[in-house]
C-alpha atoms as a PDB file:
ATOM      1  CA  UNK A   1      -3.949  13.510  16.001  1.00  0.00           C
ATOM      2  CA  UNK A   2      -7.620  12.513  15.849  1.00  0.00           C
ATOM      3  CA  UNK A   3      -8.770   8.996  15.499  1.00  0.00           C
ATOM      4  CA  UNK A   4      -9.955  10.128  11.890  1.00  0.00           C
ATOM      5  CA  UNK A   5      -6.286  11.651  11.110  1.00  0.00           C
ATOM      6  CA  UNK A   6      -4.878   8.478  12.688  1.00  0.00           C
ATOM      7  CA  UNK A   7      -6.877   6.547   9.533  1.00  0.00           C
ATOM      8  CA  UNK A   8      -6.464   8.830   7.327  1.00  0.00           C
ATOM      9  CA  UNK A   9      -2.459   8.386   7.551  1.00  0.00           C
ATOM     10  CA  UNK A  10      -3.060   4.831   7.740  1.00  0.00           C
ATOM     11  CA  UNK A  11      -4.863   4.420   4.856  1.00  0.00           C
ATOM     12  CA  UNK A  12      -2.615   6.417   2.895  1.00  0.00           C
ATOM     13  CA  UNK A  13       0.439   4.155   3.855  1.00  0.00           C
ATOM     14  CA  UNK A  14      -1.921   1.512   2.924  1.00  0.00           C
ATOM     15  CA  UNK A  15      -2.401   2.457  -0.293  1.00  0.00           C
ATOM     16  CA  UNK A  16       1.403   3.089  -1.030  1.00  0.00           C
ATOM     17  CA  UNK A  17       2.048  -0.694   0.163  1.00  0.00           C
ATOM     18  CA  UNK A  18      -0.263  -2.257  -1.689  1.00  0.00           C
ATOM     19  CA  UNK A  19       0.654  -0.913  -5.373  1.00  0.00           C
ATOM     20  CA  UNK A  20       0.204  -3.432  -7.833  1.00  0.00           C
ATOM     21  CA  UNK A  21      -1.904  -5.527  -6.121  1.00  0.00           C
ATOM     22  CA  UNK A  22      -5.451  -5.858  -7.663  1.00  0.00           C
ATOM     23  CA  UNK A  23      -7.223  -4.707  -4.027  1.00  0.00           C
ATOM     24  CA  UNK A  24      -6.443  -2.220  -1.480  1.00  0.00           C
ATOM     25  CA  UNK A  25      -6.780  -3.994   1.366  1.00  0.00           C
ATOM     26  CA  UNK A  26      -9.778  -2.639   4.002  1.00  0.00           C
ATOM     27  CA  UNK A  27      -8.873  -1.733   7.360  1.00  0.00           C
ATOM     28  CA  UNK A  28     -11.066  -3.295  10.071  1.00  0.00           C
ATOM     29  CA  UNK A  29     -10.729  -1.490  13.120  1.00  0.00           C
ATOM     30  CA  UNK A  30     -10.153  -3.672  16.541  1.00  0.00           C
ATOM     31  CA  UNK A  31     -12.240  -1.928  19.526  1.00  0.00           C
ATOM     32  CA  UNK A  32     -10.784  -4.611  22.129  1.00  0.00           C
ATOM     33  CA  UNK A  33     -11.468  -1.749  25.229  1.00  0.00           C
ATOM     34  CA  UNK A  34     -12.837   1.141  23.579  1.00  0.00           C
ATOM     35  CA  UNK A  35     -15.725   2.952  24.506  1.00  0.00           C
ATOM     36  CA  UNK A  36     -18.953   3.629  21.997  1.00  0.00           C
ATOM     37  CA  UNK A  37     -18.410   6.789  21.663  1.00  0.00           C
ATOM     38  CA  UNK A  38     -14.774   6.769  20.412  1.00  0.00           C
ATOM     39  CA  UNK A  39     -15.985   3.646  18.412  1.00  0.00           C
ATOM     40  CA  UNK A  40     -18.363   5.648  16.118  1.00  0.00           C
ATOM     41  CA  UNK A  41     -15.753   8.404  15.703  1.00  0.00           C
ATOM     42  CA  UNK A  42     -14.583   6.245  12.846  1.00  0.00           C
ATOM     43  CA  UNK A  43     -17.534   7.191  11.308  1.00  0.00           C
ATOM     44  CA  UNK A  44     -15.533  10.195   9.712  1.00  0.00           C
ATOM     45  CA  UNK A  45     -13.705   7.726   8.040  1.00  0.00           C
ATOM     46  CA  UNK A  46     -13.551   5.048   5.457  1.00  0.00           C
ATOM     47  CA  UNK A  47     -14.212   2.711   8.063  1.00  0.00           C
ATOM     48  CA  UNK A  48     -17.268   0.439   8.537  1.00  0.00           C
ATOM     49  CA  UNK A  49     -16.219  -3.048  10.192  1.00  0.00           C
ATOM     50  CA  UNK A  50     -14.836  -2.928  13.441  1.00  0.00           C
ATOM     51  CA  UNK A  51     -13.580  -6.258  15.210  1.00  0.00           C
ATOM     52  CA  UNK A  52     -13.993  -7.588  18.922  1.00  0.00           C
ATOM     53  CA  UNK A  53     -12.533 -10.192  20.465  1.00  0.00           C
ATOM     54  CA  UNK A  54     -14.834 -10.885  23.627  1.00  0.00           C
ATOM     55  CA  UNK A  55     -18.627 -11.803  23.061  1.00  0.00           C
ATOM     56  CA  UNK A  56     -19.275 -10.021  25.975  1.00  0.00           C
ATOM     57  CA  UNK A  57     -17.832  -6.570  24.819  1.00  0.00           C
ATOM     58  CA  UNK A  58     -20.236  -6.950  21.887  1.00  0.00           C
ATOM     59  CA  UNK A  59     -23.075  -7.302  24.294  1.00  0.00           C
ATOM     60  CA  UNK A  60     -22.188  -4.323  26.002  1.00  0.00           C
ATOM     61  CA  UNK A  61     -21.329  -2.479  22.914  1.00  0.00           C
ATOM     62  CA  UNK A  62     -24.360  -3.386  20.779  1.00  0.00           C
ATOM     63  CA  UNK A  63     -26.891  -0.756  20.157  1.00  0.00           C
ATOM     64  CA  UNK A  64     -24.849   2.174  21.152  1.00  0.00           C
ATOM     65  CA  UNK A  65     -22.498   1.684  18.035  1.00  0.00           C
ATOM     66  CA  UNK A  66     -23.398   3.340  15.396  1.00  0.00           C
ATOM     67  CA  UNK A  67     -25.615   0.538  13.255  1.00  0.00           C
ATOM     68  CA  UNK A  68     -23.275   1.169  10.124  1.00  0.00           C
ATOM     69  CA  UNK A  69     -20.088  -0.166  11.977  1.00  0.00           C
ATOM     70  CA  UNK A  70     -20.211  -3.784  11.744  1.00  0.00           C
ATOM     71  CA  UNK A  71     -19.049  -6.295  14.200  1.00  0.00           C
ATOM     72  CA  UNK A  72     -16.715  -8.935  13.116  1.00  0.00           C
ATOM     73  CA  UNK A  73     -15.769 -11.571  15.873  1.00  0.00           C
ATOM     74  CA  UNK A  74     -11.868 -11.733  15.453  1.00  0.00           C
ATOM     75  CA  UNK A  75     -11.225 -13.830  19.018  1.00  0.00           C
ATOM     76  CA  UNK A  76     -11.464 -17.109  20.755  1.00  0.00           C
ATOM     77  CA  UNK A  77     -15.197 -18.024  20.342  1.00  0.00           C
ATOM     78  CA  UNK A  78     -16.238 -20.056  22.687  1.00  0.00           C
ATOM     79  CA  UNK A  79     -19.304 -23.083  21.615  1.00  0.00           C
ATOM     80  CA  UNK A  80     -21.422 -21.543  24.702  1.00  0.00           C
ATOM     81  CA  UNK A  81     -21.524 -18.026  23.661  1.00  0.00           C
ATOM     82  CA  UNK A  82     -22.383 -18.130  19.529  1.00  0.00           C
ATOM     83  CA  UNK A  83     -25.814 -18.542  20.292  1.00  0.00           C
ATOM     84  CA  UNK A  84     -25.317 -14.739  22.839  1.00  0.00           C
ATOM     85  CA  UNK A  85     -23.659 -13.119  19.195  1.00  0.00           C
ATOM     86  CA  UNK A  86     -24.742 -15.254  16.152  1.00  0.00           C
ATOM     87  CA  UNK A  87     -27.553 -11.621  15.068  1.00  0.00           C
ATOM     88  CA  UNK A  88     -25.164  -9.153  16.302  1.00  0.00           C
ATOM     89  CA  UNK A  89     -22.244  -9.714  13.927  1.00  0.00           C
ATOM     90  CA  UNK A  90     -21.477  -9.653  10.295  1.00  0.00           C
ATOM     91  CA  UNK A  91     -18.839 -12.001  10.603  1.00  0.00           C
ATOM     92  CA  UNK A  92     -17.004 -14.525  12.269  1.00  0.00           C
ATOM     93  CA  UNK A  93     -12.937 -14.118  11.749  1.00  0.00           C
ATOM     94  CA  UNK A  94     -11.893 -17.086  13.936  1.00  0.00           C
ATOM     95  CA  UNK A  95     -13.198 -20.327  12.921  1.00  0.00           C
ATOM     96  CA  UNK A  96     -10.448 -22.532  14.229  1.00  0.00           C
ATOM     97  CA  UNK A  97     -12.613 -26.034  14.774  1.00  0.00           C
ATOM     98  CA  UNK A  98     -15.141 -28.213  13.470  1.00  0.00           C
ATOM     99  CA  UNK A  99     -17.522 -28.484  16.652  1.00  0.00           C
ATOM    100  CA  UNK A 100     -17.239 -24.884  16.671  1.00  0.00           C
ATOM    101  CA  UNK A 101     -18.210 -24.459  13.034  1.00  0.00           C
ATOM    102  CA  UNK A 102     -21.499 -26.982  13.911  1.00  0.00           C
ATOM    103  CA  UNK A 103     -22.727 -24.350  16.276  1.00  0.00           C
ATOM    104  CA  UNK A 104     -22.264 -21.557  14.053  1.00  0.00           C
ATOM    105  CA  UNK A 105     -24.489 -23.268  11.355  1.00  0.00           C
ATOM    106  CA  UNK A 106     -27.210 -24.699  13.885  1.00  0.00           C
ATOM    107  CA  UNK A 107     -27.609 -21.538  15.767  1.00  0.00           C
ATOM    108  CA  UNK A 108     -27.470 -19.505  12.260  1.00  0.00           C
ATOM    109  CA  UNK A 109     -30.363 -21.550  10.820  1.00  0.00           C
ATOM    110  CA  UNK A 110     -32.169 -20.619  13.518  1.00  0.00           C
ATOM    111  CA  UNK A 111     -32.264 -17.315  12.586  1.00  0.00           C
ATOM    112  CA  UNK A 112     -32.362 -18.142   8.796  1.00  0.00           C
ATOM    113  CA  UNK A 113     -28.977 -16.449   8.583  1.00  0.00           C
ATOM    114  CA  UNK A 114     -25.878 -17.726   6.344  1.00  0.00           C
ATOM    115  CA  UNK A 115     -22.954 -16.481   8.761  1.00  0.00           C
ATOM    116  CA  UNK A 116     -20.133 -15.524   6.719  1.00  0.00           C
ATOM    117  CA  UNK A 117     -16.969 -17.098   8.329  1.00  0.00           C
ATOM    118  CA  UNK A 118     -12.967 -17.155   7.646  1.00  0.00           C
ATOM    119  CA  UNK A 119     -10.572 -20.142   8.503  1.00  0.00           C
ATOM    120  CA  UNK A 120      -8.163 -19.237  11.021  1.00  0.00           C
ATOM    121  CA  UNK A 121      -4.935 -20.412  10.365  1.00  0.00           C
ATOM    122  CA  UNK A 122      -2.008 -21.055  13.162  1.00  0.00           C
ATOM    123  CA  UNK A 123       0.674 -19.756  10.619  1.00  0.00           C
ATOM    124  CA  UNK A 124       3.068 -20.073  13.138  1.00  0.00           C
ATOM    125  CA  UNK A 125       2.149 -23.364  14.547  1.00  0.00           C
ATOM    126  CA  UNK A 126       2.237 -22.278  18.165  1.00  0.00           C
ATOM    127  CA  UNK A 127       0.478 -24.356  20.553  1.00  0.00           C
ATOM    128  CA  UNK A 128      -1.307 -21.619  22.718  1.00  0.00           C
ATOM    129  CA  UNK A 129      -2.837 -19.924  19.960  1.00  0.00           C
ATOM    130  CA  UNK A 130      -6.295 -20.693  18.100  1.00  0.00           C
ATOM    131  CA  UNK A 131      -6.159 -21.911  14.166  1.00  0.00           C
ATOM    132  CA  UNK A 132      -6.078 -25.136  12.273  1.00  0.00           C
ATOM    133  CA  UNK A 133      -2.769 -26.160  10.748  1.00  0.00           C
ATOM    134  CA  UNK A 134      -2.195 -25.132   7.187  1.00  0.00           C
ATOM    135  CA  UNK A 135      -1.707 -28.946   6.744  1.00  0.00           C
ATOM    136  CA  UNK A 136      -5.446 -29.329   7.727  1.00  0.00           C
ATOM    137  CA  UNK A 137      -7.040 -26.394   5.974  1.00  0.00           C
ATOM    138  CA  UNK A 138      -8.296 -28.101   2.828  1.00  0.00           C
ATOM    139  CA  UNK A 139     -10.293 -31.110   4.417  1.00  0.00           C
ATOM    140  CA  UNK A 140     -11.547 -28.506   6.869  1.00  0.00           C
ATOM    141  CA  UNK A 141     -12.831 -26.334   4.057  1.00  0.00           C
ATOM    142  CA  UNK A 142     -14.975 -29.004   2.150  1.00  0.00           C
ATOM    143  CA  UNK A 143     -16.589 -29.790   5.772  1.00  0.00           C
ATOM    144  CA  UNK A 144     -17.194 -26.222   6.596  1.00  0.00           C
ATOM    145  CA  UNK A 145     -18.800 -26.053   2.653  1.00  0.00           C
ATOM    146  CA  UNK A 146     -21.332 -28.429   3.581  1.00  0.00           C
ATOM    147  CA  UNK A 147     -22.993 -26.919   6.385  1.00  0.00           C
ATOM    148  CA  UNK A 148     -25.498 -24.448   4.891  1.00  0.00           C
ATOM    149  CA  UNK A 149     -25.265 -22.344   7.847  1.00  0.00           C
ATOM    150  CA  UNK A 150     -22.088 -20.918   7.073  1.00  0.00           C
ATOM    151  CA  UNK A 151     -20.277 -19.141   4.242  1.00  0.00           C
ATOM    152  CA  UNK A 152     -16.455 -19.705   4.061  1.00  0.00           C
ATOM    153  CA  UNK A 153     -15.541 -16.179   2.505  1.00  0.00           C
ATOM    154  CA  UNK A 154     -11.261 -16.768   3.641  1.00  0.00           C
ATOM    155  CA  UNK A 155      -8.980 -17.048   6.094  1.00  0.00           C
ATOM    156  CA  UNK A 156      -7.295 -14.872   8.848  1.00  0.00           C
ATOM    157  CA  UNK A 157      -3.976 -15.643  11.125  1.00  0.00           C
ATOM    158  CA  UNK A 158      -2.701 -14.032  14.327  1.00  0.00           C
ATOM    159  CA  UNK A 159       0.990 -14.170  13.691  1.00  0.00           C
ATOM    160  CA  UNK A 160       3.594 -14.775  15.956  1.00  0.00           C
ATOM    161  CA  UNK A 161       5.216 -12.521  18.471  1.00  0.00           C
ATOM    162  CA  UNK A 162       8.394 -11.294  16.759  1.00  0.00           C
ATOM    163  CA  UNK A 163      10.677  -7.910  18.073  1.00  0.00           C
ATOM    164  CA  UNK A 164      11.913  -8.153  14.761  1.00  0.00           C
ATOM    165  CA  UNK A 165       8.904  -8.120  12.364  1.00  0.00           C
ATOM    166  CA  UNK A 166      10.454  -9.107   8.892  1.00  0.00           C
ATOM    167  CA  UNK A 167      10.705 -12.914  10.342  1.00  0.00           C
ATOM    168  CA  UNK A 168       7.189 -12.761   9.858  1.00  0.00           C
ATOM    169  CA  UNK A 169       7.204 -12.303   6.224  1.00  0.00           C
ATOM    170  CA  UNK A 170       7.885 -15.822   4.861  1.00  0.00           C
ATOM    171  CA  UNK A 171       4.715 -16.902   7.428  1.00  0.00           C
ATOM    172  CA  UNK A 172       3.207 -13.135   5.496  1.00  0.00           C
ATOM    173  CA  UNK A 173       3.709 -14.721   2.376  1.00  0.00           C
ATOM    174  CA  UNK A 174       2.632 -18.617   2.985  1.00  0.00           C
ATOM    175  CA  UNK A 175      -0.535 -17.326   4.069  1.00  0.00           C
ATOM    176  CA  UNK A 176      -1.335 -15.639   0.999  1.00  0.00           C
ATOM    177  CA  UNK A 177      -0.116 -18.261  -1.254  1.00  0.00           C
ATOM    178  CA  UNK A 178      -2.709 -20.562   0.876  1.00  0.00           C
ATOM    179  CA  UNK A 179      -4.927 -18.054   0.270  1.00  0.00           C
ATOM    180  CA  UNK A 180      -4.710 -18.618  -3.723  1.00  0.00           C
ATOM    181  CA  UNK A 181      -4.468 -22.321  -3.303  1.00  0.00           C
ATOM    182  CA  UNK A 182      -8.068 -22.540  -1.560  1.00  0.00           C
ATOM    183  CA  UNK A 183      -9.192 -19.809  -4.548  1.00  0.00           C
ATOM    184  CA  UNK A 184      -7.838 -22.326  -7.423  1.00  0.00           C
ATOM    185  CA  UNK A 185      -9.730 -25.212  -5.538  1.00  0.00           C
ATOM    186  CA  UNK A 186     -13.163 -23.277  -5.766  1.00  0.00           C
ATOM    187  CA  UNK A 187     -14.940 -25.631  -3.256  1.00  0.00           C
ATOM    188  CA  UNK A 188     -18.390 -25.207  -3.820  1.00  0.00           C
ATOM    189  CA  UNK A 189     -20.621 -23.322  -1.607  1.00  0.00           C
ATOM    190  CA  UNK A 190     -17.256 -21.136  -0.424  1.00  0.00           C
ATOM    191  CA  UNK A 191     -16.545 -17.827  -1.500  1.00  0.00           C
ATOM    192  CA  UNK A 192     -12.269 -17.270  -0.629  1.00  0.00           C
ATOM    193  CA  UNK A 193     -12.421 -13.919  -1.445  1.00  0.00           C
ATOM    194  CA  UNK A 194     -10.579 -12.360   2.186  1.00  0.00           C
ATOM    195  CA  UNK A 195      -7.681 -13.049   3.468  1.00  0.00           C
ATOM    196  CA  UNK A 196      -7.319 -11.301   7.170  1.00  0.00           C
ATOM    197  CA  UNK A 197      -4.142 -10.616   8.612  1.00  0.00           C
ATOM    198  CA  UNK A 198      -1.796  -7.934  10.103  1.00  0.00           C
ATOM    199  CA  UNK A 199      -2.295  -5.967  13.182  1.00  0.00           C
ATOM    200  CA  UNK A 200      -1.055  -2.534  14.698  1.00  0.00           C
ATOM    201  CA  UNK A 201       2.779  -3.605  14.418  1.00  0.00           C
ATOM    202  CA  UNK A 202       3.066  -5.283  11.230  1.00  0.00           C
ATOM    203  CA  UNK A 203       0.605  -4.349   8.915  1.00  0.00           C
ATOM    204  CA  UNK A 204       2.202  -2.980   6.185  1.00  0.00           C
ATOM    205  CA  UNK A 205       3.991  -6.139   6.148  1.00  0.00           C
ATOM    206  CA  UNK A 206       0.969  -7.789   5.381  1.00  0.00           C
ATOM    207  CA  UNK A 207      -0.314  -5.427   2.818  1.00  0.00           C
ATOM    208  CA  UNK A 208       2.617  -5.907   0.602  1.00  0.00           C
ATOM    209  CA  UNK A 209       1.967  -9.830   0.768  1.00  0.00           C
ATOM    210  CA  UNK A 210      -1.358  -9.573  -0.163  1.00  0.00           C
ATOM    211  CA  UNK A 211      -3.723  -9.011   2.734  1.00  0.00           C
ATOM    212  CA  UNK A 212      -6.947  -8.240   1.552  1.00  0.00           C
ATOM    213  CA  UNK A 213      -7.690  -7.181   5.002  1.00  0.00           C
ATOM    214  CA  UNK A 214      -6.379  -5.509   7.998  1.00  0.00           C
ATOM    215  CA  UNK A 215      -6.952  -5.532  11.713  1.00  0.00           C
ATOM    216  CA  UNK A 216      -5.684  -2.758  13.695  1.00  0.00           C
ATOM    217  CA  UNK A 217      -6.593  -0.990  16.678  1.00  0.00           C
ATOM    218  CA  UNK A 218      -3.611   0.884  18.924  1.00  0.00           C
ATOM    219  CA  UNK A 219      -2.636   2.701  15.657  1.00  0.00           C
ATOM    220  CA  UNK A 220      -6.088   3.986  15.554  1.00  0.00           C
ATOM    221  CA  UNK A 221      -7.274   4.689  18.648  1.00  0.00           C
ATOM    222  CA  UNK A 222      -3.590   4.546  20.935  1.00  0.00           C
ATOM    223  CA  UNK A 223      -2.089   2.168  23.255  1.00  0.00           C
ATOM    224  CA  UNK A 224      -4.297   0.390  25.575  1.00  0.00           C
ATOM    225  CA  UNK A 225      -3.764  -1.245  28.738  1.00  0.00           C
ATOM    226  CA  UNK A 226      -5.426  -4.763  29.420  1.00  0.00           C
END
């Protein structure tokens, strides 16, 4: 199959898992690895964010993507390297701490930008892994809200490691039903309007508990070796 065919069946299981929800939920596609050219191959598709984990992939990357694919930054940000991606990306998925979110808003007024942002969330409260506790996430919110820099559009989660992937839907479903908390509290200044999570393995999962978006990239563009 193509990488277009690949979306295309995607998609189609997408929309078959996410009857009776308002949304169907948009597939971002992860490039982690990939090269340009294959990127902007999903350019016959639907498609039109793409996600990276590594700033410096996005360096590389930038200006031989396609300039309709948008970046979102789905990884591990680190406070030295904002200032290298802060006009090259749409988005940043991975907000996960507050001296992190003060770099994001002084380096985007620097560039008179408002950098849309989600909330990541450690759904599964593992201790290796990047997020806030779920605990923490309204506090956090109201201090994100008041630095102008950034726009809190959501939240996004990495979830556990699981052979068996319905354990993962209670931690599926707690994340949307945070998701619809932080919507009913209508912080000012926030938009929660995206709620980012499932991957390659476990997506449909996600769908079907309310993910307004998706993240996958082996199911699009094969298995990759790191």
């Amino acid at each position: 199959m193509t990488i277009v065919e690949r979306i295309e069946a995607i998609q189609k299981s997408i929309e078959e898992a996410s009857a009776g929800w308002e949304h169907t939920p948009e597939i971002i596609a992860v490039t982690k690895t990939v090269s340009a050219d294959r990127i902007n191959e999903v350019l016959g598709s639907s498609i039109r964010r793409i996600g990276e984990n590594r700033a410096q992939e996005i360096l590389e990357k930038y200006g031989n993507v396609d300039s309709r694919l948008k970046f979102d930054f789905i990884g591990r940000l680190q406070i030295n390297k904002v200032r290298n991606i802060i006009d090259k990306v749409s988005q940043i998925q991975s907000l996960d701490r507050m001296e992190l979110a003060e770099e994001i808003d002084r380096r985007a007024k620097q560039r008179n930008l408002r950098m849309p942002v989600l909330i990541q969330i450690n759904i599964g409260n593992e201790p290796q892994k990047g997020g806030i506790s779920p605990d923490t996430l309204f506090p956090f919110i109201r201090q994100c809200a008041a630095l102008t820099g950034l726009h809190v559009k959501g939240m996004m989660c990495v979830m556990p490691n699981a052979e068996n992937k319905e354990e993962l839907i209670p931690l599926f479903h707690q994340m949307r039903d945070l998701f619809e908390k932080a919507r009913l509290e209508a912080v000012a200044g926030t938009d929660i309007s995206e709620l980012s999570m499932g991957m390659s393995e476990d997506y449909l999962y996600a769908v079907r508990a309310g993910a307004t978006h998706v993240r996958i990239g082996s199911a699009i563009f094969g298995e990759r070796f790191y």
